[in-house]
PDB file of N, CA and C in Angstrom:
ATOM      1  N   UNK A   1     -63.329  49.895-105.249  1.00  0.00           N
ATOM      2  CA  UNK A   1     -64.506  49.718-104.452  1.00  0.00           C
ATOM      3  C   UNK A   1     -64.070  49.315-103.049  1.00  0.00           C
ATOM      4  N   UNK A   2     -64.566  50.343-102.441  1.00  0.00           N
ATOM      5  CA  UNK A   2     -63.942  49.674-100.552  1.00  0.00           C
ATOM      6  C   UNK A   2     -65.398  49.428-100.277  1.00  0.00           C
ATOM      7  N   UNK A   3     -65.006  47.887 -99.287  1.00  0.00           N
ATOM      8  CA  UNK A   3     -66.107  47.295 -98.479  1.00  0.00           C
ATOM      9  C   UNK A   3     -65.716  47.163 -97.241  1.00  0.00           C
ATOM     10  N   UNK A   4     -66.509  47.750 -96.268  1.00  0.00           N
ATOM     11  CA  UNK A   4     -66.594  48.138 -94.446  1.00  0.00           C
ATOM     12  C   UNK A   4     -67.188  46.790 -94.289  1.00  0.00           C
ATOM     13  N   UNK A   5     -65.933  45.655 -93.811  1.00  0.00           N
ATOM     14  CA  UNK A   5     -66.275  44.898 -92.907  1.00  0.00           C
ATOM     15  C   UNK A   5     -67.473  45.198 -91.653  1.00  0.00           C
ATOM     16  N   UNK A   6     -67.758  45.803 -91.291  1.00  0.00           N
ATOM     17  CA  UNK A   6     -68.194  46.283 -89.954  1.00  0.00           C
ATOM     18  C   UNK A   6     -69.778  46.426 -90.115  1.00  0.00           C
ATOM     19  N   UNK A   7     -69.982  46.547 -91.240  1.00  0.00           N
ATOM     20  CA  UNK A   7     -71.585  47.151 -91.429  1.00  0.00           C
ATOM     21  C   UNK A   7     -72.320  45.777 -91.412  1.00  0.00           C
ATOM     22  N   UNK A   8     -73.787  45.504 -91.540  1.00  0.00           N
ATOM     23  CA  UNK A   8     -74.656  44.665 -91.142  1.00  0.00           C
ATOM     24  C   UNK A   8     -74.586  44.110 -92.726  1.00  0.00           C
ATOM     25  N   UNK A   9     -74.395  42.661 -92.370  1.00  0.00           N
ATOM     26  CA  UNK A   9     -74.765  41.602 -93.755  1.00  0.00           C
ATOM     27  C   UNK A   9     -73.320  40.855 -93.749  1.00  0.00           C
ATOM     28  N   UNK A  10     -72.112  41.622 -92.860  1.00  0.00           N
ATOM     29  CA  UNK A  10     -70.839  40.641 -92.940  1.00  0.00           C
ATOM     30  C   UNK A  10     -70.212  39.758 -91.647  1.00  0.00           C
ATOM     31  N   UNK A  11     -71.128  40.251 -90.790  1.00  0.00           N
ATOM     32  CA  UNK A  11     -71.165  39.191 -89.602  1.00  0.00           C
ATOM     33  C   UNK A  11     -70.826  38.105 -89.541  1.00  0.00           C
ATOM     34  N   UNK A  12     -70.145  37.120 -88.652  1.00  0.00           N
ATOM     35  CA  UNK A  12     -70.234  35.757 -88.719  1.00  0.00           C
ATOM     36  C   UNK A  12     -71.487  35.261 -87.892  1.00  0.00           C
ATOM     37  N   UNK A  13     -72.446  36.499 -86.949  1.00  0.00           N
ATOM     38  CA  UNK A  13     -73.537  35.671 -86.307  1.00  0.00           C
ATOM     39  C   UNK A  13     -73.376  35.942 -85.154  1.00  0.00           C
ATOM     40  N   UNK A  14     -72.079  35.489 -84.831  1.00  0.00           N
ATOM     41  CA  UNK A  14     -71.905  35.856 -83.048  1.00  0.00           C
ATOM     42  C   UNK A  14     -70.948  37.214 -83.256  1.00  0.00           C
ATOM     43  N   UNK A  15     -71.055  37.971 -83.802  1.00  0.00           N
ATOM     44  CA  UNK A  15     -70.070  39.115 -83.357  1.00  0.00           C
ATOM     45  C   UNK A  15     -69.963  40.057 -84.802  1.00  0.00           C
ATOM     46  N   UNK A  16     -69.100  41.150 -84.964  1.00  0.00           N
ATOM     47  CA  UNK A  16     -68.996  41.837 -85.966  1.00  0.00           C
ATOM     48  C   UNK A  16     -67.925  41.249 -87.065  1.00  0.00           C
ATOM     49  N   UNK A  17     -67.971  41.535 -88.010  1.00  0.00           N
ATOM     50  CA  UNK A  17     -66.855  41.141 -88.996  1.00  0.00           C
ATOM     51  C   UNK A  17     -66.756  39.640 -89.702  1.00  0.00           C
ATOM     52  N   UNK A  18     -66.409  39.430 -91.094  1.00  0.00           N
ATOM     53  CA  UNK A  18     -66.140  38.257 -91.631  1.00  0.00           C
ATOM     54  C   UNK A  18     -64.752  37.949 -91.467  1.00  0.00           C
ATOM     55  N   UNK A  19     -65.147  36.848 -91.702  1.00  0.00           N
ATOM     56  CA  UNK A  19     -63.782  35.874 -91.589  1.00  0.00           C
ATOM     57  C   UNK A  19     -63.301  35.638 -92.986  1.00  0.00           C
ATOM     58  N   UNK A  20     -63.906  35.447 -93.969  1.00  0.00           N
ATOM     59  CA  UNK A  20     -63.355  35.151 -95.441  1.00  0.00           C
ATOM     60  C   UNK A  20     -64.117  35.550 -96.447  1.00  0.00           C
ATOM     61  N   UNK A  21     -62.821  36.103 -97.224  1.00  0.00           N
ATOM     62  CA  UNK A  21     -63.808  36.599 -98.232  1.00  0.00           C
ATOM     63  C   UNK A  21     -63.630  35.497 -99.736  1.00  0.00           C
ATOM     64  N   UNK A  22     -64.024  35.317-100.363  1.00  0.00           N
ATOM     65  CA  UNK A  22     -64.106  34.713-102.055  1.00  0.00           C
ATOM     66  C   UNK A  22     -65.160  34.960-102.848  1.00  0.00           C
ATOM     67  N   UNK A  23     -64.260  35.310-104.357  1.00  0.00           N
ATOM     68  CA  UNK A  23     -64.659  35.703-105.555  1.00  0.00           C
ATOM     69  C   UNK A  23     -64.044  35.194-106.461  1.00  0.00           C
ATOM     70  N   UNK A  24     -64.733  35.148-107.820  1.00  0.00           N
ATOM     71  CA  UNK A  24     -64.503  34.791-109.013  1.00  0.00           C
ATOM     72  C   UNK A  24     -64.189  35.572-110.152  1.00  0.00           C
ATOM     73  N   UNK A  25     -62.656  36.006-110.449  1.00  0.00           N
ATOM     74  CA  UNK A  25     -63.096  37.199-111.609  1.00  0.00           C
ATOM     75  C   UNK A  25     -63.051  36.669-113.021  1.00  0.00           C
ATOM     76  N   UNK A  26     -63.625  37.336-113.678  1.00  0.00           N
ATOM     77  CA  UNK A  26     -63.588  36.940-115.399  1.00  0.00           C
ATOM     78  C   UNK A  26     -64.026  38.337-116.498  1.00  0.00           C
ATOM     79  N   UNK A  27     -63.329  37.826-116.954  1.00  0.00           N
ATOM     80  CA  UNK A  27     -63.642  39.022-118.503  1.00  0.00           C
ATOM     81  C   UNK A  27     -64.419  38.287-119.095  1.00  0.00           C
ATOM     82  N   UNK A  28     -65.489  39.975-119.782  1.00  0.00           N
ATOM     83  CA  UNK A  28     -66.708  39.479-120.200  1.00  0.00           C
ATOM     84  C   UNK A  28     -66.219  40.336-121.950  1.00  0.00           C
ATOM     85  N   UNK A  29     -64.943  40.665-121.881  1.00  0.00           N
ATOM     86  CA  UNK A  29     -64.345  41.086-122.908  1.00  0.00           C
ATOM     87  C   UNK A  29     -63.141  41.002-123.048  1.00  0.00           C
ATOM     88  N   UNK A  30     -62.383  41.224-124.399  1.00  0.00           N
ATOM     89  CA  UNK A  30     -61.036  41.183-124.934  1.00  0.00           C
ATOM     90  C   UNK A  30     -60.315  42.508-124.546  1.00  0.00           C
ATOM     91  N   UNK A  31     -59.802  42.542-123.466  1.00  0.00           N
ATOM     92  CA  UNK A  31     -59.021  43.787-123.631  1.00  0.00           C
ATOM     93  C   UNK A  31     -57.767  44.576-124.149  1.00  0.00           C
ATOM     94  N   UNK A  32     -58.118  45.583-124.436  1.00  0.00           N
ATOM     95  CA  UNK A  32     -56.452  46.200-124.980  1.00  0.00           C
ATOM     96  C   UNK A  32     -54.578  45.607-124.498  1.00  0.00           C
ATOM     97  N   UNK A  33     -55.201  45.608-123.203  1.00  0.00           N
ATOM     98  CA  UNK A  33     -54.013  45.048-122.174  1.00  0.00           C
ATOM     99  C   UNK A  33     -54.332  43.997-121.318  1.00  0.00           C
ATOM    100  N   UNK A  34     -53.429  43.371-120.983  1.00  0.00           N
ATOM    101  CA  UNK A  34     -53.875  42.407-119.537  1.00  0.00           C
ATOM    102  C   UNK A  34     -54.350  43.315-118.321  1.00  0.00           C
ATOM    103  N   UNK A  35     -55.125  42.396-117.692  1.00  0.00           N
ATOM    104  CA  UNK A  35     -56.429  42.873-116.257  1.00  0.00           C
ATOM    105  C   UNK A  35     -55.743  42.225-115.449  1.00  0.00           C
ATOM    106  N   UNK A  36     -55.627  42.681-114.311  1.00  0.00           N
ATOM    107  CA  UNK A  36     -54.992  42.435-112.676  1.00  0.00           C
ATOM    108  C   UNK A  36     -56.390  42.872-111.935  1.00  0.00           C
ATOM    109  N   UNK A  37     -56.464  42.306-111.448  1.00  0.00           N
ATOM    110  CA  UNK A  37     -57.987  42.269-110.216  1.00  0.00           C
ATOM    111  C   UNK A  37     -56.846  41.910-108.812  1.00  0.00           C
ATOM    112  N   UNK A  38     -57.005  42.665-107.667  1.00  0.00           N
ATOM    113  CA  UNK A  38     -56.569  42.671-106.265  1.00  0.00           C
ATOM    114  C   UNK A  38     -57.504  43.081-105.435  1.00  0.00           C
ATOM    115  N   UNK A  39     -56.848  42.344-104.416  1.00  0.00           N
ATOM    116  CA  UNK A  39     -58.141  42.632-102.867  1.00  0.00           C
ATOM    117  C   UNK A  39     -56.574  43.146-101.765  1.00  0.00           C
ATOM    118  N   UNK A  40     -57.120  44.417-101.213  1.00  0.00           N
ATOM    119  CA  UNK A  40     -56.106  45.126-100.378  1.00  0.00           C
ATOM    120  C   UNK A  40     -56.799  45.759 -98.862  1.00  0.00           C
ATOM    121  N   UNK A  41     -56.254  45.004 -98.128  1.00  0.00           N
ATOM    122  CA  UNK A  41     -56.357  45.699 -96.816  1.00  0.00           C
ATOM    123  C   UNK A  41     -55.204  46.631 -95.563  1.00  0.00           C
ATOM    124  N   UNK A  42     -55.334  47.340 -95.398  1.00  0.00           N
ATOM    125  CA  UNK A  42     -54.511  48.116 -94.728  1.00  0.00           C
ATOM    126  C   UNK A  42     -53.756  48.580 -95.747  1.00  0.00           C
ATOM    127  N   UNK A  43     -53.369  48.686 -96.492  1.00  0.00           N
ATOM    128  CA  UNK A  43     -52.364  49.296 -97.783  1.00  0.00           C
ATOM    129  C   UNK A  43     -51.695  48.077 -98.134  1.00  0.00           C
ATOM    130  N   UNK A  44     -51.772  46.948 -97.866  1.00  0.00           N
ATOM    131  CA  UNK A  44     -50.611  45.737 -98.057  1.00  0.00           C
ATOM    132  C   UNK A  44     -51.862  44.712 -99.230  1.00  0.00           C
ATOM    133  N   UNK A  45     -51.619  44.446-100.279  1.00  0.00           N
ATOM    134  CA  UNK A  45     -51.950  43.337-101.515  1.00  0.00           C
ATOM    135  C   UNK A  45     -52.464  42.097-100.602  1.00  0.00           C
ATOM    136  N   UNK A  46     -53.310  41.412 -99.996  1.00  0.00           N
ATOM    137  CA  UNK A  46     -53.967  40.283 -99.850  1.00  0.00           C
ATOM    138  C   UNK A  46     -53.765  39.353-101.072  1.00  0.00           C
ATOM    139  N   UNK A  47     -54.345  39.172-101.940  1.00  0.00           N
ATOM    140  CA  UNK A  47     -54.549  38.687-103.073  1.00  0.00           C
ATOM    141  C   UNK A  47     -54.346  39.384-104.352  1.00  0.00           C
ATOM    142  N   UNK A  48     -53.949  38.819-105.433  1.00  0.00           N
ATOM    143  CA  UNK A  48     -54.133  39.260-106.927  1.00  0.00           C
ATOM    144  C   UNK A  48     -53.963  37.949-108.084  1.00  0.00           C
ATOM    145  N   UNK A  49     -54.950  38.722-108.771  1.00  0.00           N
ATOM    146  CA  UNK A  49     -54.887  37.722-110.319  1.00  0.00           C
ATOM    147  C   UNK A  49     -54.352  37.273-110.791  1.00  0.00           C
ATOM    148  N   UNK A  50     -54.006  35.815-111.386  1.00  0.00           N
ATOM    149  CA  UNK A  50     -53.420  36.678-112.838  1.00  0.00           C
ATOM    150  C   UNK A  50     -53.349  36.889-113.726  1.00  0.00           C
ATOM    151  N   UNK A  51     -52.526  38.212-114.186  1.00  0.00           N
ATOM    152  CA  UNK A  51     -52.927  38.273-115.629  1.00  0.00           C
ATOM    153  C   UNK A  51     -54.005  37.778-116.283  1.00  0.00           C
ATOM    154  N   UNK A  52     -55.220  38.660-116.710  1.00  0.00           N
ATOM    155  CA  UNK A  52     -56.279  38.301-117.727  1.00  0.00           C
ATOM    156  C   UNK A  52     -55.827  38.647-118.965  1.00  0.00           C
ATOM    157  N   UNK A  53     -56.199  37.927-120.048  1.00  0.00           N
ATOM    158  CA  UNK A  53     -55.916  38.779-120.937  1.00  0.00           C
ATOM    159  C   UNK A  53     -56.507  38.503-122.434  1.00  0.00           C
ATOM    160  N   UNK A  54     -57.779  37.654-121.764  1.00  0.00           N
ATOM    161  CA  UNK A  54     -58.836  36.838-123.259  1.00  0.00           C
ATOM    162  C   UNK A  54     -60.090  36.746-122.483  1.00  0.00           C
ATOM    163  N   UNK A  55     -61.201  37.494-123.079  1.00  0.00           N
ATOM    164  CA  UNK A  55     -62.252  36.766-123.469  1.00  0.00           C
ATOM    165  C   UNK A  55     -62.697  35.643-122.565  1.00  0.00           C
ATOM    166  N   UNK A  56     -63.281  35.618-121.318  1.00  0.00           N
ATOM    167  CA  UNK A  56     -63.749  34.327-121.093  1.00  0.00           C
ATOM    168  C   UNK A  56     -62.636  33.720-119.749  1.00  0.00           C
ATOM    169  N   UNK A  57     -61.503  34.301-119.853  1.00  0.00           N
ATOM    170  CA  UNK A  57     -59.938  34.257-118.834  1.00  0.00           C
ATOM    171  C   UNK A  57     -61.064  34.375-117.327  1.00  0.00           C
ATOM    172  N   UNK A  58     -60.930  33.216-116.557  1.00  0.00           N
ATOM    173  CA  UNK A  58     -61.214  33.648-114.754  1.00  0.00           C
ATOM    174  C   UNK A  58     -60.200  33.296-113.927  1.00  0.00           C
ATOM    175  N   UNK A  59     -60.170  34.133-112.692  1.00  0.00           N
ATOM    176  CA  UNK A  59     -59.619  33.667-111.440  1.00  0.00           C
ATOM    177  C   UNK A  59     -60.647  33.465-110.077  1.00  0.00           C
ATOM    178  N   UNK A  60     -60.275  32.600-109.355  1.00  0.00           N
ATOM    179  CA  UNK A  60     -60.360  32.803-107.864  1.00  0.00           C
ATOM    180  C   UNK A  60     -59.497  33.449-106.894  1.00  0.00           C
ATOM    181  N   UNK A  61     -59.946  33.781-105.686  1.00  0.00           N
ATOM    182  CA  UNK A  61     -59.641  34.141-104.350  1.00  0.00           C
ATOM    183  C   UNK A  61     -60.298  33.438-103.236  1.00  0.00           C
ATOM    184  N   UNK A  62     -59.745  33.047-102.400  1.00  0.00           N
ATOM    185  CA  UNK A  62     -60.258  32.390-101.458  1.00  0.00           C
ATOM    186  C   UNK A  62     -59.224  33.546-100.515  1.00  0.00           C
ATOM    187  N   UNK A  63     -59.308  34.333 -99.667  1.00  0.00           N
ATOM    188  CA  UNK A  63     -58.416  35.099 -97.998  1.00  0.00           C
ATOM    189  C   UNK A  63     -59.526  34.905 -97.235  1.00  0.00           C
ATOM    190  N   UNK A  64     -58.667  35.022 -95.900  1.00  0.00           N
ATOM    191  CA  UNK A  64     -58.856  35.397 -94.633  1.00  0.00           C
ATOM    192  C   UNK A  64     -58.611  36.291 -94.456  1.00  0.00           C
ATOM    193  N   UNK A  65     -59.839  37.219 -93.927  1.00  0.00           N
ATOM    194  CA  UNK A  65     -60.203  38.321 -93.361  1.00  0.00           C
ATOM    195  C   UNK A  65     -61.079  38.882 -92.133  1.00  0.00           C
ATOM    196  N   UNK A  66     -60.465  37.570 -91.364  1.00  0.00           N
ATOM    197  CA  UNK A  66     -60.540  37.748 -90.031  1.00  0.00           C
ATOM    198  C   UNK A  66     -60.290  38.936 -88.836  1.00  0.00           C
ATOM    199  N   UNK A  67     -59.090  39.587 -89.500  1.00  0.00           N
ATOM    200  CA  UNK A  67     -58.973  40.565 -88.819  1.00  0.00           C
ATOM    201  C   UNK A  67     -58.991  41.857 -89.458  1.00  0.00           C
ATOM    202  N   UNK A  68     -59.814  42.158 -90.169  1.00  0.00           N
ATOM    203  CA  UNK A  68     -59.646  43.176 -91.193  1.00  0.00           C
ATOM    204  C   UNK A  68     -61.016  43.850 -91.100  1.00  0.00           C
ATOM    205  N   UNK A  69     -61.129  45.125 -91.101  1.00  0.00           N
ATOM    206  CA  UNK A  69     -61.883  45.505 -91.199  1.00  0.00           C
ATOM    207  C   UNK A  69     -62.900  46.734 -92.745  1.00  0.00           C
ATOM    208  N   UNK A  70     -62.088  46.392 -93.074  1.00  0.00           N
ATOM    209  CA  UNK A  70     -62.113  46.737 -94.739  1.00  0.00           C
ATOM    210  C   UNK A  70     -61.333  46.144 -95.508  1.00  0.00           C
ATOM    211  N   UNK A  71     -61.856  45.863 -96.846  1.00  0.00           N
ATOM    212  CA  UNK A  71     -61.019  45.523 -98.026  1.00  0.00           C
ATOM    213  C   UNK A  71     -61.065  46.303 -99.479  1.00  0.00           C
ATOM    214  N   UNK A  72     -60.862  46.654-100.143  1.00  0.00           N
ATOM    215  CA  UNK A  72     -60.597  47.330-101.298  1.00  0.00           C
ATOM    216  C   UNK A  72     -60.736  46.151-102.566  1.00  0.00           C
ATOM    217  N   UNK A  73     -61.558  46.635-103.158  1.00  0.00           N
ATOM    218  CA  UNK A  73     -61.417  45.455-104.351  1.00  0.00           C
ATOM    219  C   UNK A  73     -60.757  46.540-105.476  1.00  0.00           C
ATOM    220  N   UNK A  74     -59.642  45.988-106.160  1.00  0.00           N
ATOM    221  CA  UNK A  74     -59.218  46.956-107.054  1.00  0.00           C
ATOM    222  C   UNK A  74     -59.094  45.910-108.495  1.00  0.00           C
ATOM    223  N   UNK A  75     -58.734  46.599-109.950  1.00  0.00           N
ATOM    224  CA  UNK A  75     -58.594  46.081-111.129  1.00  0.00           C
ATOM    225  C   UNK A  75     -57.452  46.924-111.515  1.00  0.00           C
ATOM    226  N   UNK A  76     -56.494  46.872-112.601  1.00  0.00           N
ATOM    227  CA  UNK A  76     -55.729  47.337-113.103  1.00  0.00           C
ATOM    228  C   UNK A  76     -55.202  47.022-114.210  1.00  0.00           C
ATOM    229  N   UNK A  77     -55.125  47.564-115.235  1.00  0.00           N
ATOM    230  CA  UNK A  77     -54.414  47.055-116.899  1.00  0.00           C
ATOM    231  C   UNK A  77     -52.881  47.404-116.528  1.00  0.00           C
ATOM    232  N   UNK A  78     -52.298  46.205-117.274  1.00  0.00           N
ATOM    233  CA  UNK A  78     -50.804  46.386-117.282  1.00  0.00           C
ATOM    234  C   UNK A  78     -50.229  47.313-117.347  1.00  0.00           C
ATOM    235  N   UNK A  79     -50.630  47.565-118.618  1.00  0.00           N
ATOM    236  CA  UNK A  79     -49.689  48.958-118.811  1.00  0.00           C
ATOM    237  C   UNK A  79     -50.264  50.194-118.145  1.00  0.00           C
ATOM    238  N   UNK A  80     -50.959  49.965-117.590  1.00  0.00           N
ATOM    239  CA  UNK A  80     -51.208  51.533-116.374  1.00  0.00           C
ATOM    240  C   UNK A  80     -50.613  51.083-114.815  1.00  0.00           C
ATOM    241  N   UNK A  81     -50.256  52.038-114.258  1.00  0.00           N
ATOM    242  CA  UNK A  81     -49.867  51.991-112.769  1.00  0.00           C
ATOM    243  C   UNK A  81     -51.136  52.780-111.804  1.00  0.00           C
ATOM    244  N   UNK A  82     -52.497  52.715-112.401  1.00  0.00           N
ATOM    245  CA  UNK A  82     -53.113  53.191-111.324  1.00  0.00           C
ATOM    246  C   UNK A  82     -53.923  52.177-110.972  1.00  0.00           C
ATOM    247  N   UNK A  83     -54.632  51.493-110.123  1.00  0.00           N
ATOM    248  CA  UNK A  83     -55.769  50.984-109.622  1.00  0.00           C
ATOM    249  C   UNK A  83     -56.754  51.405-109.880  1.00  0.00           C
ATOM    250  N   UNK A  84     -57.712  51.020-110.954  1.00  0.00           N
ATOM    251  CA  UNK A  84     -58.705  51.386-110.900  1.00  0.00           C
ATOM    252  C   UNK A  84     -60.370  50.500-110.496  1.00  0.00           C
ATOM    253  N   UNK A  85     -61.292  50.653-109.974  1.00  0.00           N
ATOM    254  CA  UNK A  85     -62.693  49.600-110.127  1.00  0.00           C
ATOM    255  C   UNK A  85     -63.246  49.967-111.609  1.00  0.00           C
TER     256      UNK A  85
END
């Protein structure tokens, strides 16, 4: 899932763009493999999880994304190498 800093609702008020982003991830199920949840801007990893891998398992993120103008929220099971939402 890519999110455009730039569009109306991420403002700080005086100008375009947020400054920080935070979320909470959690499984709302048991999965086959462990879950990796990442936030990526410009092609470079900001943040990642870790490892989920039960039922009920959360993380936080707290970045700065001050200068960014998109971010990518991605998920991924271990044993796969693709990114998927």
């Amino acid at each position: 899932m890519v999110v455009d800093l730039t569009q109306s609702g991420y403002g700080r008020g005086d100008g375009p763009g947020a400054t920080a982003f935070s979320s909470k991830v959690r499984l709302d199920y048991d999965p086959s493999s462990p879950v990796r949840f990442a936030v990526r801007a410009n092609g470079k990893i900001l943040w990642q999880s870790n490892d989920l891998s039960q039922k009920g398992e959360s993380d936080q993120c707290w970045i700065d994304i001050q200068n960014e103008k998109q971010i990518e929220l991605l998920t991924r099971c271990k044993d796969s190498k693709t990114f998927a939402w």
